[in-house]
C-alpha atoms as a PDB file:
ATOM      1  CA  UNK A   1     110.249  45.075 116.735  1.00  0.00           C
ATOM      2  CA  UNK A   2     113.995  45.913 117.433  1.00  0.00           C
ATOM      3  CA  UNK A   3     112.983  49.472 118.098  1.00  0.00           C
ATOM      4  CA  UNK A   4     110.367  48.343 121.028  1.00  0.00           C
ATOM      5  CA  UNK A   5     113.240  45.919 122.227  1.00  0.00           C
ATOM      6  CA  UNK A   6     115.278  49.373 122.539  1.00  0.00           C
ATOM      7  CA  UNK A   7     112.327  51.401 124.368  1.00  0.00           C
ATOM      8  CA  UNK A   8     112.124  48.670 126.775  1.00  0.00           C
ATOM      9  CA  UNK A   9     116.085  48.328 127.635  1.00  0.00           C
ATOM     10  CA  UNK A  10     117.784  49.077 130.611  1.00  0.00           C
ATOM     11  CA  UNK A  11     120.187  50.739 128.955  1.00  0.00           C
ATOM     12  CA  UNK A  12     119.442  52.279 124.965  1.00  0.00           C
ATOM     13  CA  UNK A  13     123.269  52.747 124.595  1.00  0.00           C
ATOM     14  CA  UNK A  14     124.247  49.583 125.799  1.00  0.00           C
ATOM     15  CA  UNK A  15     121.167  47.579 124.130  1.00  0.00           C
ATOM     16  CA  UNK A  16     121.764  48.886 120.506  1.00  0.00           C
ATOM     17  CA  UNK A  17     125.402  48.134 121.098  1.00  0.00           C
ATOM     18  CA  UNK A  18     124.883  44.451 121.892  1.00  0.00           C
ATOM     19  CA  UNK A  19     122.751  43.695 118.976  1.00  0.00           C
ATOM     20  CA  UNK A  20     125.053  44.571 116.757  1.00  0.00           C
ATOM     21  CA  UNK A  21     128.223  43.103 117.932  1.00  0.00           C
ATOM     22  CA  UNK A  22     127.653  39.233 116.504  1.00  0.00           C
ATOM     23  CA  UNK A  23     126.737  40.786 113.081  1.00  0.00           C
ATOM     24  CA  UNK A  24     129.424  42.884 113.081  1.00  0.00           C
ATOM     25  CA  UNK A  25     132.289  40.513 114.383  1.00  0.00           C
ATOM     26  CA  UNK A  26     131.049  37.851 110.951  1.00  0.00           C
ATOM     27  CA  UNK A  27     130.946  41.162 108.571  1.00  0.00           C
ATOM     28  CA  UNK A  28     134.109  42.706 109.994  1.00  0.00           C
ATOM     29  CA  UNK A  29     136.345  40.581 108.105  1.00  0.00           C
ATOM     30  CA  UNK A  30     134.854  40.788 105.226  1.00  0.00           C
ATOM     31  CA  UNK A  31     134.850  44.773 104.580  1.00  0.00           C
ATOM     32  CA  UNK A  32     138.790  44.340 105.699  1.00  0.00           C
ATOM     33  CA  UNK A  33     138.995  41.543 102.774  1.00  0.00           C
ATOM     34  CA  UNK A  34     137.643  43.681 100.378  1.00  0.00           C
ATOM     35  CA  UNK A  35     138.986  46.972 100.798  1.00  0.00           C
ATOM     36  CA  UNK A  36     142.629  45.476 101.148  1.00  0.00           C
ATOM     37  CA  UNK A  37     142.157  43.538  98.165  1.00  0.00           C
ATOM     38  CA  UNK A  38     139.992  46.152  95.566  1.00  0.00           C
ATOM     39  CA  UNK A  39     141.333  49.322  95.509  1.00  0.00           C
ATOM     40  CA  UNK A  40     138.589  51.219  95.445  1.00  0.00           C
ATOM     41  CA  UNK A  41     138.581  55.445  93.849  1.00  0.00           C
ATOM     42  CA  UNK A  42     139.002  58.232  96.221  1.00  0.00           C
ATOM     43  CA  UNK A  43     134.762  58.775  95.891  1.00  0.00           C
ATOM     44  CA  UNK A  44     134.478  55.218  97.678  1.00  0.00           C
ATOM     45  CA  UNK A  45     136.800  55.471 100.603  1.00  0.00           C
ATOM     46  CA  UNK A  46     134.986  59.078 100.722  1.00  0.00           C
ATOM     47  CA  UNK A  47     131.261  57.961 100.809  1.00  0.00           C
ATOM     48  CA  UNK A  48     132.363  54.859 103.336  1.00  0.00           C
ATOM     49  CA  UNK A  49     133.941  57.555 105.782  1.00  0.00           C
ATOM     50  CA  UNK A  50     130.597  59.566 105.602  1.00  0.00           C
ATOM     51  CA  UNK A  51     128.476  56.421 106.038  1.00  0.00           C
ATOM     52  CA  UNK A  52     130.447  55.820 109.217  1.00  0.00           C
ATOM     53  CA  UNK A  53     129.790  59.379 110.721  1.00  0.00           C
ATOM     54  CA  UNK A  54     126.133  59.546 109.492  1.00  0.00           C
ATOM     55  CA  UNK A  55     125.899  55.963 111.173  1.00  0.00           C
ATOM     56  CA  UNK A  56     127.524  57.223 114.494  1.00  0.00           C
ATOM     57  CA  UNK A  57     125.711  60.337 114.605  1.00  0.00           C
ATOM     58  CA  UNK A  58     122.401  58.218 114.064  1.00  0.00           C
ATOM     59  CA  UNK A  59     123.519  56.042 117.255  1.00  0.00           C
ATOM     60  CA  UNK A  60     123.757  59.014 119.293  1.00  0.00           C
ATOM     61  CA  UNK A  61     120.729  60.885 118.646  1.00  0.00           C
ATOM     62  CA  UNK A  62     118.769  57.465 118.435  1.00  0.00           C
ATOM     63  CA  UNK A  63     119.799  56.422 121.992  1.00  0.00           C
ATOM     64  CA  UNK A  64     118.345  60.348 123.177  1.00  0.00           C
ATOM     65  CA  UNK A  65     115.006  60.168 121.500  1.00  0.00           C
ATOM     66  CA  UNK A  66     114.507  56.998 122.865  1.00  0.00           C
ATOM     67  CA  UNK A  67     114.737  58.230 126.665  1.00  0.00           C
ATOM     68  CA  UNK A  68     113.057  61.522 126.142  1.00  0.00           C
ATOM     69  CA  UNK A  69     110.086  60.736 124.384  1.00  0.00           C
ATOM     70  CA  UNK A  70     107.151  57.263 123.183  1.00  0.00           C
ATOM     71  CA  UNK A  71     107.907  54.862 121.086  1.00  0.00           C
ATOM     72  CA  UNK A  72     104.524  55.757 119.315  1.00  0.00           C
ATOM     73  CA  UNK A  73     105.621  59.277 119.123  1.00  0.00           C
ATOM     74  CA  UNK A  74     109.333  59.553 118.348  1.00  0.00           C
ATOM     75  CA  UNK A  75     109.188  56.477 115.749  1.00  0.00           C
ATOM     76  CA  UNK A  76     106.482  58.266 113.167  1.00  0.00           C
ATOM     77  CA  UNK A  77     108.681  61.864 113.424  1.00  0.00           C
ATOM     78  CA  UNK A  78     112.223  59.840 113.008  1.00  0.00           C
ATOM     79  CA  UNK A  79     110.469  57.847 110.150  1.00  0.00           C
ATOM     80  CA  UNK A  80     108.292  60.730 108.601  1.00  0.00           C
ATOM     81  CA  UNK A  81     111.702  63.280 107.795  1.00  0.00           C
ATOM     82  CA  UNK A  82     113.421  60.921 106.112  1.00  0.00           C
ATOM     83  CA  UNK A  83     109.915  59.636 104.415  1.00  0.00           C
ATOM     84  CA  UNK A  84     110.130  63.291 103.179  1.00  0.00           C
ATOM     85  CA  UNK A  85     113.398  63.980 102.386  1.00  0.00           C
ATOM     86  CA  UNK A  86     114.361  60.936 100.972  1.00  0.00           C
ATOM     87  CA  UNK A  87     112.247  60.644  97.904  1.00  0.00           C
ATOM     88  CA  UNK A  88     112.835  65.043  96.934  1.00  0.00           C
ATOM     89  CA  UNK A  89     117.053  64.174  97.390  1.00  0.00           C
ATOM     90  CA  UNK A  90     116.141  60.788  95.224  1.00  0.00           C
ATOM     91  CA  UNK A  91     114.162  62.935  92.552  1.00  0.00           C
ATOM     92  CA  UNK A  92     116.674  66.082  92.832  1.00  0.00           C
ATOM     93  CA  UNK A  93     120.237  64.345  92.755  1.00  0.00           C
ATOM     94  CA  UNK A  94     119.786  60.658  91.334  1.00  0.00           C
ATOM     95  CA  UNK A  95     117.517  61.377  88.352  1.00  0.00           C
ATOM     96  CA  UNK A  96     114.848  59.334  89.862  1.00  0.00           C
ATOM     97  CA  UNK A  97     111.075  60.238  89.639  1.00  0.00           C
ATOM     98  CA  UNK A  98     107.615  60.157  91.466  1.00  0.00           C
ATOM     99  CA  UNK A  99     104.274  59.939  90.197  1.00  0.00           C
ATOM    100  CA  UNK A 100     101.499  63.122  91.438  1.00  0.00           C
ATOM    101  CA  UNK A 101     100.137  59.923  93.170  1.00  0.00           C
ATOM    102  CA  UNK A 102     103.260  59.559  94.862  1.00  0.00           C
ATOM    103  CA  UNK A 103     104.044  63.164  95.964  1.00  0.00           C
ATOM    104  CA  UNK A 104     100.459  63.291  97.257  1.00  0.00           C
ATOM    105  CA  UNK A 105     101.161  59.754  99.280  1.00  0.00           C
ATOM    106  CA  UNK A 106     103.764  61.253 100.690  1.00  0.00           C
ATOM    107  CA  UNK A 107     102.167  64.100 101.459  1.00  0.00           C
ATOM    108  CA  UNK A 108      99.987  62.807 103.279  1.00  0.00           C
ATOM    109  CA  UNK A 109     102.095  60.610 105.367  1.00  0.00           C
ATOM    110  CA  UNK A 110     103.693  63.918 106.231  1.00  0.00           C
ATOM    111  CA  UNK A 111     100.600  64.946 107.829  1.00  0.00           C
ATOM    112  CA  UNK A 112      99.526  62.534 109.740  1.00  0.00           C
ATOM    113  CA  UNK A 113     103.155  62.243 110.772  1.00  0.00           C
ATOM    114  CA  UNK A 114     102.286  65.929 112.761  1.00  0.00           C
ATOM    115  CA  UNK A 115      99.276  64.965 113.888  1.00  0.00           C
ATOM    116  CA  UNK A 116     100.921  61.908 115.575  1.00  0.00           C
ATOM    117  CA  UNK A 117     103.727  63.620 117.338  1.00  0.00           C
ATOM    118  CA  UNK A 118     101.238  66.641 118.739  1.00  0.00           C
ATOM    119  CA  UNK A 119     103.427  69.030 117.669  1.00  0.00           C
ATOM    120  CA  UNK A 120     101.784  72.763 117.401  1.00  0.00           C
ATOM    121  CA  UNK A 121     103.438  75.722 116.195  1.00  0.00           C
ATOM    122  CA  UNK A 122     102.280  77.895 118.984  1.00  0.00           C
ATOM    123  CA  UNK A 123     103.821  78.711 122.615  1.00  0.00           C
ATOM    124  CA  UNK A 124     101.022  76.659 124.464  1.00  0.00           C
ATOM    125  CA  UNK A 125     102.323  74.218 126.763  1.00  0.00           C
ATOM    126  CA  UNK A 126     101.200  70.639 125.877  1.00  0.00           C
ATOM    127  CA  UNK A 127      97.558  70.271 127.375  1.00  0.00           C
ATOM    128  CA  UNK A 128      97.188  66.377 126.159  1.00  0.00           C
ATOM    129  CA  UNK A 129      97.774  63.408 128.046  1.00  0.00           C
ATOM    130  CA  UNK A 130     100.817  61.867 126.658  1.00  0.00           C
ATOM    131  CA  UNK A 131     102.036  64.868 124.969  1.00  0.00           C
ATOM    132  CA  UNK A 132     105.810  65.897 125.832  1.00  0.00           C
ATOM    133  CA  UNK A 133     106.144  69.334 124.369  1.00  0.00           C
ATOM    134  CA  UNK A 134     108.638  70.466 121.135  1.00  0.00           C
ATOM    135  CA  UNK A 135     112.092  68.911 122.592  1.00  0.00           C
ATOM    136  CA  UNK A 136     111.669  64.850 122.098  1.00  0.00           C
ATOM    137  CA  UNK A 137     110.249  66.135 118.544  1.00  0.00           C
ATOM    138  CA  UNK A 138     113.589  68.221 117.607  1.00  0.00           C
ATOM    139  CA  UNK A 139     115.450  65.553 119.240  1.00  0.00           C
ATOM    140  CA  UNK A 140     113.329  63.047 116.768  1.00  0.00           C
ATOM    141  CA  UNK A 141     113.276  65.447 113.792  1.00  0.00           C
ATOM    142  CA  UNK A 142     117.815  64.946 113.828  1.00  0.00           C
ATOM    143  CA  UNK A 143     117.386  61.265 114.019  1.00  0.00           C
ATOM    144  CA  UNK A 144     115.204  61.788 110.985  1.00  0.00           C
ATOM    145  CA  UNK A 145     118.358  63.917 109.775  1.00  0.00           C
ATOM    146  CA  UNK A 146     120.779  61.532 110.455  1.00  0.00           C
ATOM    147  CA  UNK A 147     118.402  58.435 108.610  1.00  0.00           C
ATOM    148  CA  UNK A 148     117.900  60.779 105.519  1.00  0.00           C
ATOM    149  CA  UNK A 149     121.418  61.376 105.112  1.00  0.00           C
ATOM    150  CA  UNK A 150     122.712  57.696 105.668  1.00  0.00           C
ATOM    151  CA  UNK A 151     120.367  56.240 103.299  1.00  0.00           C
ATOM    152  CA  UNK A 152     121.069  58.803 100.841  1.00  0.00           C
ATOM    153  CA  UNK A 153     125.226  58.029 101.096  1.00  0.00           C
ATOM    154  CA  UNK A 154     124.309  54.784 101.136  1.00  0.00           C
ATOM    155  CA  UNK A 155     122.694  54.339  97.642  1.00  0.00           C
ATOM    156  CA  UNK A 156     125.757  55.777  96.190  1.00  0.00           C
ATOM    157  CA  UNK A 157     127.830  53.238  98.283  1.00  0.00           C
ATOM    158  CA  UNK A 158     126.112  50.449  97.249  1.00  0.00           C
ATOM    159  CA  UNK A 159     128.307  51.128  93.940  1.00  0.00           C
ATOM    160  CA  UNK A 160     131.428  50.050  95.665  1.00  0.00           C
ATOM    161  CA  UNK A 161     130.587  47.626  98.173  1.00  0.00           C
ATOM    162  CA  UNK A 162     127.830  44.877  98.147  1.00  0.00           C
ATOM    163  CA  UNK A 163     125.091  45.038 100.953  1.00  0.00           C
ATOM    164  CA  UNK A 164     126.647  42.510 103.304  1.00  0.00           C
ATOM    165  CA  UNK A 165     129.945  45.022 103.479  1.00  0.00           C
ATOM    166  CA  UNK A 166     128.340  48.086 103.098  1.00  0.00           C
ATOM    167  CA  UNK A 167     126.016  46.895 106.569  1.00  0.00           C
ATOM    168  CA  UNK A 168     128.846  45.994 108.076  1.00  0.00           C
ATOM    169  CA  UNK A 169     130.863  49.539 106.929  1.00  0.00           C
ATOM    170  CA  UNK A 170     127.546  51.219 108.363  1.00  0.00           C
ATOM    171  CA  UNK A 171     127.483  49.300 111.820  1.00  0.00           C
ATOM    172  CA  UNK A 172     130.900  49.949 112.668  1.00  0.00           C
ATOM    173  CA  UNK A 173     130.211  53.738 112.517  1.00  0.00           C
ATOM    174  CA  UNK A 174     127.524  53.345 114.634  1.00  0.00           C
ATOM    175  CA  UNK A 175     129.147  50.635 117.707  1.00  0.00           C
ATOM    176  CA  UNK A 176     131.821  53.225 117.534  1.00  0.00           C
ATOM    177  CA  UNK A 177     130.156  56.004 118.605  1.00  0.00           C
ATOM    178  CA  UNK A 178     128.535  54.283 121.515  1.00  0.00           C
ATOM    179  CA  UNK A 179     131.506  52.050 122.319  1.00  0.00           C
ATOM    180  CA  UNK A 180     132.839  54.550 124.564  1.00  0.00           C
ATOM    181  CA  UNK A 181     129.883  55.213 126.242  1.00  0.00           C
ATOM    182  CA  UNK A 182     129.075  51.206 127.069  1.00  0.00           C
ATOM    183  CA  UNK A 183     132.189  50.426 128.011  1.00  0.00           C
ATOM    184  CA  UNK A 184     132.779  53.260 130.560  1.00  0.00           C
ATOM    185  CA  UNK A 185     129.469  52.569 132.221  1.00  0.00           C
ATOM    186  CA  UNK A 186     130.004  48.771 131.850  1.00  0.00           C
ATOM    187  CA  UNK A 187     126.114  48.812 131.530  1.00  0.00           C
ATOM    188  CA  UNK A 188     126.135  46.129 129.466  1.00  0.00           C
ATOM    189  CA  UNK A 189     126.823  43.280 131.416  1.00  0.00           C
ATOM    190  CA  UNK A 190     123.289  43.786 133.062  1.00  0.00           C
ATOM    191  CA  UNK A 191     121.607  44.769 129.880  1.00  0.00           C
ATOM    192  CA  UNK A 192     123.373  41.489 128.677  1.00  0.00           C
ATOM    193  CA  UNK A 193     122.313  39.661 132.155  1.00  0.00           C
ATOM    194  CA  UNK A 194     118.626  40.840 132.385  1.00  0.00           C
ATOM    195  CA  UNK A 195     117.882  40.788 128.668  1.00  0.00           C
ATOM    196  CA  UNK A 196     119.849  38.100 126.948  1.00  0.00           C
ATOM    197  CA  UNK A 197     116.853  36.623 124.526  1.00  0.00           C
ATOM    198  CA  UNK A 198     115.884  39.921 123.314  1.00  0.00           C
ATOM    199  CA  UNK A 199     119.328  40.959 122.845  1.00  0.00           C
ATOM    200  CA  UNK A 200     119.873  37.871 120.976  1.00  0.00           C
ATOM    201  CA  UNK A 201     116.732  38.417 119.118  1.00  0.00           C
ATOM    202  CA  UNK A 202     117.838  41.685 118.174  1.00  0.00           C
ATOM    203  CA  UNK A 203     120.741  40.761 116.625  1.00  0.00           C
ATOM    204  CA  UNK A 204     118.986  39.304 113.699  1.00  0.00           C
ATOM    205  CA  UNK A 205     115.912  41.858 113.387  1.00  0.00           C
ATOM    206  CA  UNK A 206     118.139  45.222 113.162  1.00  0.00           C
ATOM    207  CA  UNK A 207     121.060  44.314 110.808  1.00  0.00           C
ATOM    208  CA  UNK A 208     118.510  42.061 109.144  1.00  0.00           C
ATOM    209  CA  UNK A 209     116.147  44.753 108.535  1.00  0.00           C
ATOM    210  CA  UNK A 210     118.619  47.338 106.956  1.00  0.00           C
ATOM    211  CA  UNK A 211     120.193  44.524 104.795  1.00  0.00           C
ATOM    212  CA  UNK A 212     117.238  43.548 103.196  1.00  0.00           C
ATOM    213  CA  UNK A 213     117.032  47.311 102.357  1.00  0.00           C
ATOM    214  CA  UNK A 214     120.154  47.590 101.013  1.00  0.00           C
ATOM    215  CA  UNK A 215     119.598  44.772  98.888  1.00  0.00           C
ATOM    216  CA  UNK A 216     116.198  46.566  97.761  1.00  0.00           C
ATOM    217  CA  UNK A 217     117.505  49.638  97.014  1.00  0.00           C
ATOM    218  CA  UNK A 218     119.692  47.766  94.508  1.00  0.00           C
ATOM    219  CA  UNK A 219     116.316  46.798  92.960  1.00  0.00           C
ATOM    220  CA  UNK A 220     114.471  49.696  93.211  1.00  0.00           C
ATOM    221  CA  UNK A 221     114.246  53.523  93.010  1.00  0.00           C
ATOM    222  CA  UNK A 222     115.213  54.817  96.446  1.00  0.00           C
ATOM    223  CA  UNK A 223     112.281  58.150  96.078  1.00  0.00           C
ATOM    224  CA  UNK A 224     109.863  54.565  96.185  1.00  0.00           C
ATOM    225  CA  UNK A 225     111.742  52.489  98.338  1.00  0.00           C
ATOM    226  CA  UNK A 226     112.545  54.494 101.459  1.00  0.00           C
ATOM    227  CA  UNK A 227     108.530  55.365 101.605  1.00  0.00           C
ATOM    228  CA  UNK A 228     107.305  51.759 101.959  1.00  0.00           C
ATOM    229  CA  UNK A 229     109.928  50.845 104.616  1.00  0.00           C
ATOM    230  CA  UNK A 230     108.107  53.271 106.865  1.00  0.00           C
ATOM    231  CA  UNK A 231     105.480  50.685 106.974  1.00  0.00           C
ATOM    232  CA  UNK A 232     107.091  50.053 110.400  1.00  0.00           C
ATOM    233  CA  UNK A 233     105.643  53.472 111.362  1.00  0.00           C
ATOM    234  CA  UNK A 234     102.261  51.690 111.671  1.00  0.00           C
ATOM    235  CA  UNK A 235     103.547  48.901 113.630  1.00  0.00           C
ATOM    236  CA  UNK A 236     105.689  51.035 116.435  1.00  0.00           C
ATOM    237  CA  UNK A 237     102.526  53.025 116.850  1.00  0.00           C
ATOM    238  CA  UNK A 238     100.399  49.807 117.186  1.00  0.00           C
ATOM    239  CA  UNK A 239     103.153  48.444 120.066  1.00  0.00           C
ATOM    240  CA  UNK A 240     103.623  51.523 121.404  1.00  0.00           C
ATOM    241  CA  UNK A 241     100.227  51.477 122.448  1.00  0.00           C
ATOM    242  CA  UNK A 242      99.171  47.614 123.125  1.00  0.00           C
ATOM    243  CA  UNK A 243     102.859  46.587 124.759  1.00  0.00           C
ATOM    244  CA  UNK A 244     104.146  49.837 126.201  1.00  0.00           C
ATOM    245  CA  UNK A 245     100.556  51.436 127.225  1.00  0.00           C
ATOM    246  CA  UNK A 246     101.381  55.044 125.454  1.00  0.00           C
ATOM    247  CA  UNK A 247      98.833  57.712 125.553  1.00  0.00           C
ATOM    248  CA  UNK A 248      96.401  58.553 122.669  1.00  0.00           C
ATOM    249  CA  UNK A 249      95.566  55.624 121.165  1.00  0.00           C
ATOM    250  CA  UNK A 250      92.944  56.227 118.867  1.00  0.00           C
ATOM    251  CA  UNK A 251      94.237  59.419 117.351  1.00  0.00           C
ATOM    252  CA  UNK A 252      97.914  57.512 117.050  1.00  0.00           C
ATOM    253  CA  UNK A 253      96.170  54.462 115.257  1.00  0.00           C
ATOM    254  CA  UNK A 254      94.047  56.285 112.791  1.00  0.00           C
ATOM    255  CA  UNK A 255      96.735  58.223 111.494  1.00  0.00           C
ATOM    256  CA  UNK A 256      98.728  54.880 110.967  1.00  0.00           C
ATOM    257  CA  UNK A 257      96.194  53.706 109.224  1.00  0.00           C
ATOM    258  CA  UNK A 258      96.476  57.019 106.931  1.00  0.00           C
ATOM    259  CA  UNK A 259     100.133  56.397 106.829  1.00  0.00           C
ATOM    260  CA  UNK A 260      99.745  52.684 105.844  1.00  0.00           C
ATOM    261  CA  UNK A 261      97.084  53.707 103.084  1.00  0.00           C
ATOM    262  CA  UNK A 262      99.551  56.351 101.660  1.00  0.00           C
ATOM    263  CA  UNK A 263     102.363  53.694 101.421  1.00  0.00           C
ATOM    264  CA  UNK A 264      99.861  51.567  99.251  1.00  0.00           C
ATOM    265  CA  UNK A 265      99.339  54.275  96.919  1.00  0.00           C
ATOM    266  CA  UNK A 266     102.867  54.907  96.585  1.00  0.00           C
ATOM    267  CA  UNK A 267     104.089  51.341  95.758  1.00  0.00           C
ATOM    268  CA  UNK A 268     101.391  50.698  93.398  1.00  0.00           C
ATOM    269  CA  UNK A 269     101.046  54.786  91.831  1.00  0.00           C
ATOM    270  CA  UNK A 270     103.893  55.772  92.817  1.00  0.00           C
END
């Protein structure tokens, strides 16, 4: 939902900014608590640095998919590289494992990821409706990047800092990478003018939404994890099409509906 909030802004930069500000000012002080209190080894201050800069890259690259490309287009490629490469860096690095039902889930999701965002190998201009040619996907494909290297720094955090701290370690990186954007613009006084209930609504749904992920991953196997949070692939597509009035419905929806019965198999074969 926070992610057709963002679409729908005035301003992305300024939008993603404000929802994370109340969060951030109640977790603030208590990631300055802890790391003046703890002393934590050189590897945490390390991977808490790196979640920063993954975190600010994401920001940036997040706010130029969204003006370059659909929300039922850019979501499933952002989604479907880190729905890849989380899982192989989870099996390859952290000793973790997948079924042969859950590599073929996920390659499956992989497809119909491609067959979502239109993009073709060859030269052809795009000849579809709807279809924006191979920059928004690139421009997708680093936000992918940038999600598949956060998450993966991030389970390793998670052995120095508890969720709440490690969310609010994470958002910092990202406000500061926009905050000199916003504030030079001053854009968001009328984001914050024009859009106050959404804003305000988004301030719960997208540090709520990576927080209950954090706390998951503590639970859980990232390689099974990450794949069933892209569950929200589905549901972009689905407002994408109903809310925002995107091209290419039907061929959008039925690969969801792939991508949602892949995600099934992996939670339960996985």
């Amino acid at each position: 939902m926070w992610n057709l909030f963002a679409k729908r802004s005035l301003n992305k930069a300024a939008f993603l900014w404000l929802i994370l500000l109340p969060s951030e000012i109640v977790l603030l002080p208590l990631v300055v608590s802890r790391l003046l209190s703890d002393k934590l080894p050189w590897e945490g201050y390390a991977l808490i640095v790196l979640s920063m800069s993954l975190q600010g890259c994401y920001a940036f690259m997040l706010t130029k998919a969204y003006e370059a490309g659909d929300l039922s287009q850019m979501y499933p490629v952002m989604r479907g590289t880190a729905t890849l490469l989380v899982p192989v860096i989870g099996v390859a690095f952290l000793g973790e494992s997948l079924s042969v039902w859950g590599w073929l889930g996920i390659a499956c999701m992989i497809v119909c990821f491609f067959k979502i965002s239109d993009w073709s190998l060859r030269r052809e201009a795009p000849s579809v409706t709807g279809s924006t040619g191979p920059r928004p996907i690139l421009i997708a494909f680093g936000v992918g990047l940038c999600i598949t290297g956060y998450v993966f720094v991030d389970k390793m955090t998670l052995a120095y800092l508890p969720p709440p701290e490690l969310l609010g370690v994470g958002n910092l990186g990202f406000m500061l990478a926009l905050t000199p954007t916003v504030l030079r613009s001053r854009s968001w006084k009328a984001e914050l003018g024009t859009n106050w209930r959404v804003v305000l609504l988004g301030s719960v749904l997208s540090p709520g939404s990576y927080l209950l992920f954090l706390f998951a991953m503590q639970l859980a196997p990232m390689a099974h994890i990450s794949p069933i949070r892209e569950i929200g692939t589905v549901f972009a597509t689905l407002l994408g099409i109903l809310v925002l009035k995107e091209q290419q419905g039907m061929k959008r929806i039925a690969s969801s509906a792939t991508i949602a019965a892949a995600i099934v198999v992996i939670s339960v074969l996985g």
